[in-house]
Protein backbone atom coordinates (compact mmCIF):
# COMPACT_ATOMS: atom_id res chain seq x y z
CA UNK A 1 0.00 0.00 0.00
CA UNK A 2 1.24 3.65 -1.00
CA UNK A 3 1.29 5.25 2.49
CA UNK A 4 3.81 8.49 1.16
CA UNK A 5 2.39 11.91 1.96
CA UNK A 6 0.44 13.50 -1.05
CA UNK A 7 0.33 17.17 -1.55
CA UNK A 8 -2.13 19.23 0.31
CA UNK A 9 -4.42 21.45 -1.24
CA UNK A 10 -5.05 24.72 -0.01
CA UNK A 11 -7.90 24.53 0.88
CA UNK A 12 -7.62 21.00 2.05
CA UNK A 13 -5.15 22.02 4.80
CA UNK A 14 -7.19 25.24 5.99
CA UNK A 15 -10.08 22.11 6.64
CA UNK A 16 -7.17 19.88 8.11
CA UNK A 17 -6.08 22.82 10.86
CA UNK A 18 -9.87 23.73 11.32
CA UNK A 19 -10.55 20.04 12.67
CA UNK A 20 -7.16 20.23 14.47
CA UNK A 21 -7.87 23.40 16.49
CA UNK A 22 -10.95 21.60 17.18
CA UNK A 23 -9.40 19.12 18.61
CA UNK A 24 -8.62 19.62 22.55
CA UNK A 25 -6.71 16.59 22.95
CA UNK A 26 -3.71 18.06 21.23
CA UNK A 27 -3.78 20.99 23.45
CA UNK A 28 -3.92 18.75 26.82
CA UNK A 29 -0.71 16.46 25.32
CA UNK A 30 1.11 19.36 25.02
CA UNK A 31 0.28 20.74 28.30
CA UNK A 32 1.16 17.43 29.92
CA UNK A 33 4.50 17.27 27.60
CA UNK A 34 5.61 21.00 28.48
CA UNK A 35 5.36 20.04 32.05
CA UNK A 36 6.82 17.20 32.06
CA UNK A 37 9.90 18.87 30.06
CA UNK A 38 9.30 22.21 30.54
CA UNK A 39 13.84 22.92 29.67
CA UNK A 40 13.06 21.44 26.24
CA UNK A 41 11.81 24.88 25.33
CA UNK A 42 9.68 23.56 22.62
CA UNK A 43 6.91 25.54 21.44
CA UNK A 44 2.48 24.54 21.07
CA UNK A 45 3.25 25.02 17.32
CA UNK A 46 6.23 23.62 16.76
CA UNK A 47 4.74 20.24 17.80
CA UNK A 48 1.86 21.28 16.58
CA UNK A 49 3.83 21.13 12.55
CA UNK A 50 4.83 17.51 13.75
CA UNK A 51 1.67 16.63 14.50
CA UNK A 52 -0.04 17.82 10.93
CA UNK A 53 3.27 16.28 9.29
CA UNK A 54 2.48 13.21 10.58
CA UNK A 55 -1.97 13.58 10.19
CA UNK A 56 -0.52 13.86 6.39
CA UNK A 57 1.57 11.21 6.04
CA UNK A 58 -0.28 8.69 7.26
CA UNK A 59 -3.87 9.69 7.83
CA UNK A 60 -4.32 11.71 4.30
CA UNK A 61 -2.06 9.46 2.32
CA UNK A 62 -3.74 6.33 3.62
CA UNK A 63 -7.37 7.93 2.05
CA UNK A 64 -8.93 8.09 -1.14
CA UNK A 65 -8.00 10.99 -2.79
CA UNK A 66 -6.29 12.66 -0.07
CA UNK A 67 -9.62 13.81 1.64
CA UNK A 68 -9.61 15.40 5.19
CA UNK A 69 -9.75 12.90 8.02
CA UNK A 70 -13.03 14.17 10.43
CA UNK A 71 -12.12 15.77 14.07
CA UNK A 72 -13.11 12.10 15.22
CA UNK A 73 -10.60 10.64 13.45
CA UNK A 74 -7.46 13.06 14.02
CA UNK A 75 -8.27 12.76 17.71
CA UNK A 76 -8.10 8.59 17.56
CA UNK A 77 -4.76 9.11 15.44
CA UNK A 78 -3.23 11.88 17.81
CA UNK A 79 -3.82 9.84 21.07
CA UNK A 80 -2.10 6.76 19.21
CA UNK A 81 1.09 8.72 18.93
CA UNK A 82 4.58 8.14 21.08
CA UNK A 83 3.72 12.15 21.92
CA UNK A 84 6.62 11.76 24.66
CA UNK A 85 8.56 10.19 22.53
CA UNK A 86 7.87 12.79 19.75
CA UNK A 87 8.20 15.98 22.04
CA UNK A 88 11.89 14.72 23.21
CA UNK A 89 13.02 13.59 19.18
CA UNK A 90 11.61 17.01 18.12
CA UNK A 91 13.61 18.87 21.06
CA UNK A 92 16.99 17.29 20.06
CA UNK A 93 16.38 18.12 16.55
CA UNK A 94 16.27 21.80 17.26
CA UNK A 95 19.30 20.73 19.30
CA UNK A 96 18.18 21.96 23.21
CA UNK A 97 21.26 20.39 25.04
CA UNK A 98 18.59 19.25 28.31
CA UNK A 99 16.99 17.14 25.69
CA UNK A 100 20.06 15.35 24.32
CA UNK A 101 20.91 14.95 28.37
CA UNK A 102 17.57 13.01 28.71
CA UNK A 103 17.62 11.02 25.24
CA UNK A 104 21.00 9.71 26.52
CA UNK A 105 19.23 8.75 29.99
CA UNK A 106 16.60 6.78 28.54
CA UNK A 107 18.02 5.60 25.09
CA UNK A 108 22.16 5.81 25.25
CA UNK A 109 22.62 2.23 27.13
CA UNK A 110 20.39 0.76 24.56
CA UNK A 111 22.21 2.39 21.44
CA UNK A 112 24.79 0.93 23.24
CA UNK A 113 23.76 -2.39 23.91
CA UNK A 114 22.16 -2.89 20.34
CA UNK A 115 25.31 -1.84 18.35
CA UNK A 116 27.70 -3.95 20.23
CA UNK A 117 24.90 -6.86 19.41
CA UNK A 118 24.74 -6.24 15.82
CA UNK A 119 28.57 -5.82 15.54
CA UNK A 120 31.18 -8.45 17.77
CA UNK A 121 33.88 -6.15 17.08
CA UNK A 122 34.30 -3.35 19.88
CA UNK A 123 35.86 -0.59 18.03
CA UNK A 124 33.30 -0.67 15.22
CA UNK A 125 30.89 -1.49 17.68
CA UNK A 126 31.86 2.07 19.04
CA UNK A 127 32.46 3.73 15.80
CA UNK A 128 28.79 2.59 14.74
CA UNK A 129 27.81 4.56 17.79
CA UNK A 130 29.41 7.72 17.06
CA UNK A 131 27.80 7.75 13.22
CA UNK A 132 24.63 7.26 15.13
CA UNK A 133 24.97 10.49 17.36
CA UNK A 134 26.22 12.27 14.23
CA UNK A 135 23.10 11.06 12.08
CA UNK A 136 20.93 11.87 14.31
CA UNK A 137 22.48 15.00 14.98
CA UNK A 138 22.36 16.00 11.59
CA UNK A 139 25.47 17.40 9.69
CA UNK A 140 23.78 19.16 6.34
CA UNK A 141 21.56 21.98 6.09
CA UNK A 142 19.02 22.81 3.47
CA UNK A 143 16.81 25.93 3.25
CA UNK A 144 19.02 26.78 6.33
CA UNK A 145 17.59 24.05 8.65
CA UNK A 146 19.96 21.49 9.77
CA UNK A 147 18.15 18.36 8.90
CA UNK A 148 18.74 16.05 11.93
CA UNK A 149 17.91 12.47 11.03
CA UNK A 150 15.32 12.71 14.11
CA UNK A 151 13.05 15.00 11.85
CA UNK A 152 12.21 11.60 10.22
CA UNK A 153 10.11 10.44 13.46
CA UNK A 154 6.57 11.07 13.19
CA UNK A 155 5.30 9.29 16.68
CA UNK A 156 3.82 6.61 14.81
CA UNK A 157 5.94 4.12 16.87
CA UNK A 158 8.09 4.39 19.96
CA UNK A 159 11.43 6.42 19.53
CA UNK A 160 13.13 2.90 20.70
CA UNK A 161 12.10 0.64 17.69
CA UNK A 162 12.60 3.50 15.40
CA UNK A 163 16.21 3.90 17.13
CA UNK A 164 16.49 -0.11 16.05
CA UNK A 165 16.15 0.72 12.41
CA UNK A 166 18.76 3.80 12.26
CA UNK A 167 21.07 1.53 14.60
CA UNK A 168 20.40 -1.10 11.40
CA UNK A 169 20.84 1.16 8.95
CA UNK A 170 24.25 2.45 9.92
CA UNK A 171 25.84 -0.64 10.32
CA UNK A 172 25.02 -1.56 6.73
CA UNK A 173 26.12 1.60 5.60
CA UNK A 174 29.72 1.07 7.31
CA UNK A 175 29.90 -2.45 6.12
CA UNK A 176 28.86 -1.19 2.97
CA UNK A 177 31.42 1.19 2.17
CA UNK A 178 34.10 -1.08 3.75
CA UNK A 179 33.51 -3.92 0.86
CA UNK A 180 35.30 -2.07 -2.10
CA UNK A 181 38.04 -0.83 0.33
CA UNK A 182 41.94 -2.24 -0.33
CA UNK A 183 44.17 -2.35 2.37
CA UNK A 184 47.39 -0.64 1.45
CA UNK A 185 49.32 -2.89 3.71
CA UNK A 186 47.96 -5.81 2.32
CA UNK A 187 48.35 -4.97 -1.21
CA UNK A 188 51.60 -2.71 -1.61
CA UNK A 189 54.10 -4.32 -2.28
CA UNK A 190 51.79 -7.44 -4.63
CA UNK A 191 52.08 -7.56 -8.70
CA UNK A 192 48.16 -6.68 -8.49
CA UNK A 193 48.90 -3.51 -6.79
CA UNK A 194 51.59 -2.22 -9.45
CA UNK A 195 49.07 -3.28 -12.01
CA UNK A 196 46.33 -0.72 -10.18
CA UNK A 197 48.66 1.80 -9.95
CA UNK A 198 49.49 1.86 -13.28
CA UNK A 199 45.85 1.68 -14.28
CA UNK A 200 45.24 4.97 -12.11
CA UNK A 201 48.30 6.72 -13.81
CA UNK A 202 47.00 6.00 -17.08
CA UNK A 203 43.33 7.48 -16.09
CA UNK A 204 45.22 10.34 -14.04
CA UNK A 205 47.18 11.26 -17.28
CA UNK A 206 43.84 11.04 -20.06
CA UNK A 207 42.38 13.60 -16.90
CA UNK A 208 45.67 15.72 -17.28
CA UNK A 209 45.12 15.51 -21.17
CA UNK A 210 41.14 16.85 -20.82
CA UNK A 211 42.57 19.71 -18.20
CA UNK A 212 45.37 21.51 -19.39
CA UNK A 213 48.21 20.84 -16.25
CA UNK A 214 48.98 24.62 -16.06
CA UNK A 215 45.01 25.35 -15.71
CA UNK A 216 44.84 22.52 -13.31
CA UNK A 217 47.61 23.74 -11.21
CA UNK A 218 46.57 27.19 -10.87
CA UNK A 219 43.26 26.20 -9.45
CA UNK A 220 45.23 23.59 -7.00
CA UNK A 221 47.68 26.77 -5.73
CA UNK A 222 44.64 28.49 -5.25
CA UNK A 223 42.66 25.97 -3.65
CA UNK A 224 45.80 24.90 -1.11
CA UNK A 225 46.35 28.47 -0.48
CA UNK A 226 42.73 29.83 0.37
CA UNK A 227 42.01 26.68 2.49
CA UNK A 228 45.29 27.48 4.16
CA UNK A 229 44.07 31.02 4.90
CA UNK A 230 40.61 29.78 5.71
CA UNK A 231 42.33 27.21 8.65
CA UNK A 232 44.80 29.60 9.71
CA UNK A 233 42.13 32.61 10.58
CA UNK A 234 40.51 30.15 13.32
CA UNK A 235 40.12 30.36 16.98
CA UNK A 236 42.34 28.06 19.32
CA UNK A 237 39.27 26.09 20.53
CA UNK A 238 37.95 25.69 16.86
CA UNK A 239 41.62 24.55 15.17
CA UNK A 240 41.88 22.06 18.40
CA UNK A 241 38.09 20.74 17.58
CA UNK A 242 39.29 19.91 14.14
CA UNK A 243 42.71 18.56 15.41
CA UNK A 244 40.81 16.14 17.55
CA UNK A 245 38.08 15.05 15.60
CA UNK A 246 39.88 14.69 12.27
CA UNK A 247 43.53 14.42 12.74
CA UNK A 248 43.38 12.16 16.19
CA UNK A 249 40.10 10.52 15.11
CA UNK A 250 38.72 10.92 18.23
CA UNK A 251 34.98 10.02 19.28
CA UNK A 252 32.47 12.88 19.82
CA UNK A 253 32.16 11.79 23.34
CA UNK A 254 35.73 11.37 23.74
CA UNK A 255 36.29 15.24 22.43
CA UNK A 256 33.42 15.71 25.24
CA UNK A 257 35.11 13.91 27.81
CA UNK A 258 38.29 16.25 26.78
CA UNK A 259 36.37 19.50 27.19
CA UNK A 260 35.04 18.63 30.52
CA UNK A 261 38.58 18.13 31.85
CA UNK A 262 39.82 21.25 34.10
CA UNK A 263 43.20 22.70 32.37
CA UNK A 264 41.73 21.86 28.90
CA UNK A 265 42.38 24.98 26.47
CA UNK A 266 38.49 24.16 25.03
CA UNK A 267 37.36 23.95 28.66
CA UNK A 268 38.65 27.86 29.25
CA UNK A 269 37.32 28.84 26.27
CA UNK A 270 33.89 27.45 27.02
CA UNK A 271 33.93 28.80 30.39
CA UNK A 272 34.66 32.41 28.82
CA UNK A 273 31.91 32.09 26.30
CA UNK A 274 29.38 31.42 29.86
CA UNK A 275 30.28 34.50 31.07
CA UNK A 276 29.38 36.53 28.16
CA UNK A 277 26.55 35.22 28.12
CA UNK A 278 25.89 35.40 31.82
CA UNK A 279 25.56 31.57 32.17
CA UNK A 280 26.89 29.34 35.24
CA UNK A 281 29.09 27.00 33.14
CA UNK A 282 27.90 23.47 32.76
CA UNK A 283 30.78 20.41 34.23
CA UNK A 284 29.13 18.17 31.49
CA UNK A 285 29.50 18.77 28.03
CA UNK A 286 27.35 16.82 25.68
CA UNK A 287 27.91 15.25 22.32
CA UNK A 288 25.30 17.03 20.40
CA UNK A 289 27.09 20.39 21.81
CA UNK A 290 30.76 18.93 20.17
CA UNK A 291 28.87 18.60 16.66
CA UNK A 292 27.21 22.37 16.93
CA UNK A 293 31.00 23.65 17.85
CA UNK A 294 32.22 21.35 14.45
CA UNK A 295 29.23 22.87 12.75
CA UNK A 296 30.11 26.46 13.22
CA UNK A 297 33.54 25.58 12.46
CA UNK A 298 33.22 23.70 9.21
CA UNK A 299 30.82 26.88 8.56
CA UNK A 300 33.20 29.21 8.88
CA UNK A 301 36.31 27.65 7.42
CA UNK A 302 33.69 27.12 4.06
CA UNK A 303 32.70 31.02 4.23
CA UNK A 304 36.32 31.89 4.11
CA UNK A 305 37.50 29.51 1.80
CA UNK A 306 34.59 31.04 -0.84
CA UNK A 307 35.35 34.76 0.24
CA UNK A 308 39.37 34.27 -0.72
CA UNK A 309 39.29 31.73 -3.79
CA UNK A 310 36.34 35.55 -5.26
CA UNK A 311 37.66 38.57 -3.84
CA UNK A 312 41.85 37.67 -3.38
CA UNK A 313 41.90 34.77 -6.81
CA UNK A 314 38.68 36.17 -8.74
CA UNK A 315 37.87 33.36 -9.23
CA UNK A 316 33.76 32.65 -10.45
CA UNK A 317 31.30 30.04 -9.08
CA UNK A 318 32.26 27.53 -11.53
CA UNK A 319 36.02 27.80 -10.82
CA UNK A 320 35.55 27.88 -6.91
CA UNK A 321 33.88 24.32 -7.49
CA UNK A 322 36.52 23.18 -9.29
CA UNK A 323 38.99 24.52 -6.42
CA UNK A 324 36.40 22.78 -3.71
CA UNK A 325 36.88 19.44 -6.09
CA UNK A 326 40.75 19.69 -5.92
CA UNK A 327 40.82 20.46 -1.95
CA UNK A 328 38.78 17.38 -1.60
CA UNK A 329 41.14 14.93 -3.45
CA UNK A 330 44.30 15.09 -0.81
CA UNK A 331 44.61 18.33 1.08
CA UNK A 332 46.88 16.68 3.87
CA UNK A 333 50.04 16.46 1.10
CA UNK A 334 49.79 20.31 1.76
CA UNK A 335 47.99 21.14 4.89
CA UNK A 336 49.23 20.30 8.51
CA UNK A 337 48.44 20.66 11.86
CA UNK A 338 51.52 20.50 13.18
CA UNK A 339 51.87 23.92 15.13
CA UNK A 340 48.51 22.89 16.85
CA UNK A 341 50.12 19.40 17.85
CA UNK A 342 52.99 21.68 19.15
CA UNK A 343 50.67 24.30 21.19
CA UNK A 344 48.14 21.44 22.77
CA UNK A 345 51.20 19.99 24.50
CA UNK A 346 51.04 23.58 26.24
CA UNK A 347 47.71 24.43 26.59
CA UNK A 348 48.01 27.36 29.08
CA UNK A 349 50.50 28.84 26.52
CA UNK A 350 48.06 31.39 24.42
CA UNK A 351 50.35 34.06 22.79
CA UNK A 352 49.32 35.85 19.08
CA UNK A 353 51.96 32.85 17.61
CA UNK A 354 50.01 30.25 18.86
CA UNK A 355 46.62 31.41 17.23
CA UNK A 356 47.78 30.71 13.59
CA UNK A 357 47.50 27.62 12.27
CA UNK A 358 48.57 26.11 9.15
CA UNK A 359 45.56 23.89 8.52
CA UNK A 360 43.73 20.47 8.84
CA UNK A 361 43.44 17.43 6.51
């Protein structure tokens, strides 16, 4: 059966919130979930949109034609929903840090538990945890929203089986992408690896052939040096966030664990940014708080990176994706974080040296 949501009408959805304001029971789950959770600072409308999201989906998709389900119906529907379940999934996705602190309360030990099931191996066991927090999290934006995987829960079910499927869904993904890998160590030094290699050369020289080498090296120098100045304008905290998460390789709730510690150089800086905002600093730092710092940085290093490749290169649209193309290939033959490596052995050393930084891979 085709359950996916079809298009509402106009005038179709001025019916569909006419028989939703007339129905009370919404109001009182609200009430009851705003009490309950009254930190997750989530507003009557905002769950309201789930609510109608999910009314479409299933309710309007599910009929003939799309016609309006009656008040009677929308009220059955609404009280069959996980609405607990649905405030705290819609709290985290706007990313209110109490929320996160509760979803780990009820849900992290079975996240856990479930991964470490589904894979024997304890460090992808973990690793399929952190791609979990980071899904769920969310990581790309469109329209401006950060689309957070738990966006996807309507209430239909509990938050626990749905957290089954993503758990599922991850570790095939992993697996997945691990199939067509070659291990280097394996295959080196073999007959079949010099026969690869030369395969790639003669691809990477038909690629020279179709772009001109000089063209193609202008837009690398470019690329290498406008990343380079995108790095180096960072903050401390932000080239150390980068440092840890993509040099060392380190978990979000390892990086977490990091901040938390007293003489940590991100800890001071987190402290500061309390004050300023007149804020008791918290001594727990959560994961989905790591990702938001990552986001902003990732942000900023991409605003840069587009503001010197136009104004200092001239470069056009086209050409800065053919720059963001080239960074992508192997930035780290180029890029280093080696004065950051220097300064965290040091971290109460913060002198104007110490704030440049020559760049991440």
């Amino acid at each position: 059966m085709d359950n996916r949501a079809r298009p509402v009408t106009q005038s179709s959805q001025a019916d569909l919130l006419k028989s939703l304001a007339a129905c009370a029971e919404l109001d009182a789950i609200y009430a009851d979930c705003a009490k309950a959770h009254s930190d997750f600072e989530l507003s009557a409308a905002d769950f309201r949109d789930a609510v109608l999201g999910a009314i479409n989906k299933y309710l309007i998709g599910f009929k003939e034609g799309g016609a309006v389900p009656s008040t009677r119906e929308i009220t059955r529907f609404i009280g069959e929903l996980q609405n607990h379940d649905l405030f705290l999934a819609l709290a985290c996705a706007r990313g209110n840090e109490p929320a996160w602190w509760e979803f780990d309360r009820q849900h992290r030990s079975f996240i856990e538990r479930w991964a470490r099931h589904l894979v024997r191996n304890g460090t992808d066991a973990d690793e399929v945890i952190d791609l979990v927090y980071v899904e769920l999290f969310g990581t790309r934006v469109s329209g401006g929203v950060r689309q957070s995987k738990f966006r996807t829960y309507t209430g239909r079910g509990t938050l626990r089986g749905w957290l089954r499927a993503v758990i599922l869904h991850t570790v095939v993904d992993l697996y997945r992408g691990r199939k067509a890998e070659i291990s280097l160590e394996d295959w080196s030094g073999s007959d079949e690896a010099r026969e690869i290699q030369g395969r790639f050369a003669q691809i990477r020289g038909t690629e020279e052939t179709m772009l001109a080498k000089v063209v193609r090296d202008r837009y690398k120098s470019a690329a290498i040096a406008a990343l380079d100045q995108s790095l180096t304008a960072l903050d401390d905290h932000e080239t150390l966030l980068l440092l840890y998460y993509h040099v060392e390789g380190l978990k979000l709730r390892e990086i977490a664990r990091i901040v938390e510690q007293p003489m940590s150089p991100i800890r001071r800086w987190f402290q500061r940014q309390s004050k300023r905002r007149g804020t008791a600093p918290s001594s727990r730092v959560h994961e989905s708080t790591v990702m938001r710092w990552l986001e902003k940085v990732y942000r900023k290093v991409s605003d840069r990176f587009h503001a010197e490749l136009a104004d200092k290169h001239g470069l056009n649209a086209a050409e800065i994706e053919i720059c963001k193309a080239i960074a992508t290939e192997d930035p780290a033959q180029d890029v280093s974080l080696d004065r950051v490596s220097a300064r965290d052995e040091d971290p109460n050393k913060e002198t104007a040296e110490s704030r440049q930084a020559e760049g991440t891979s």
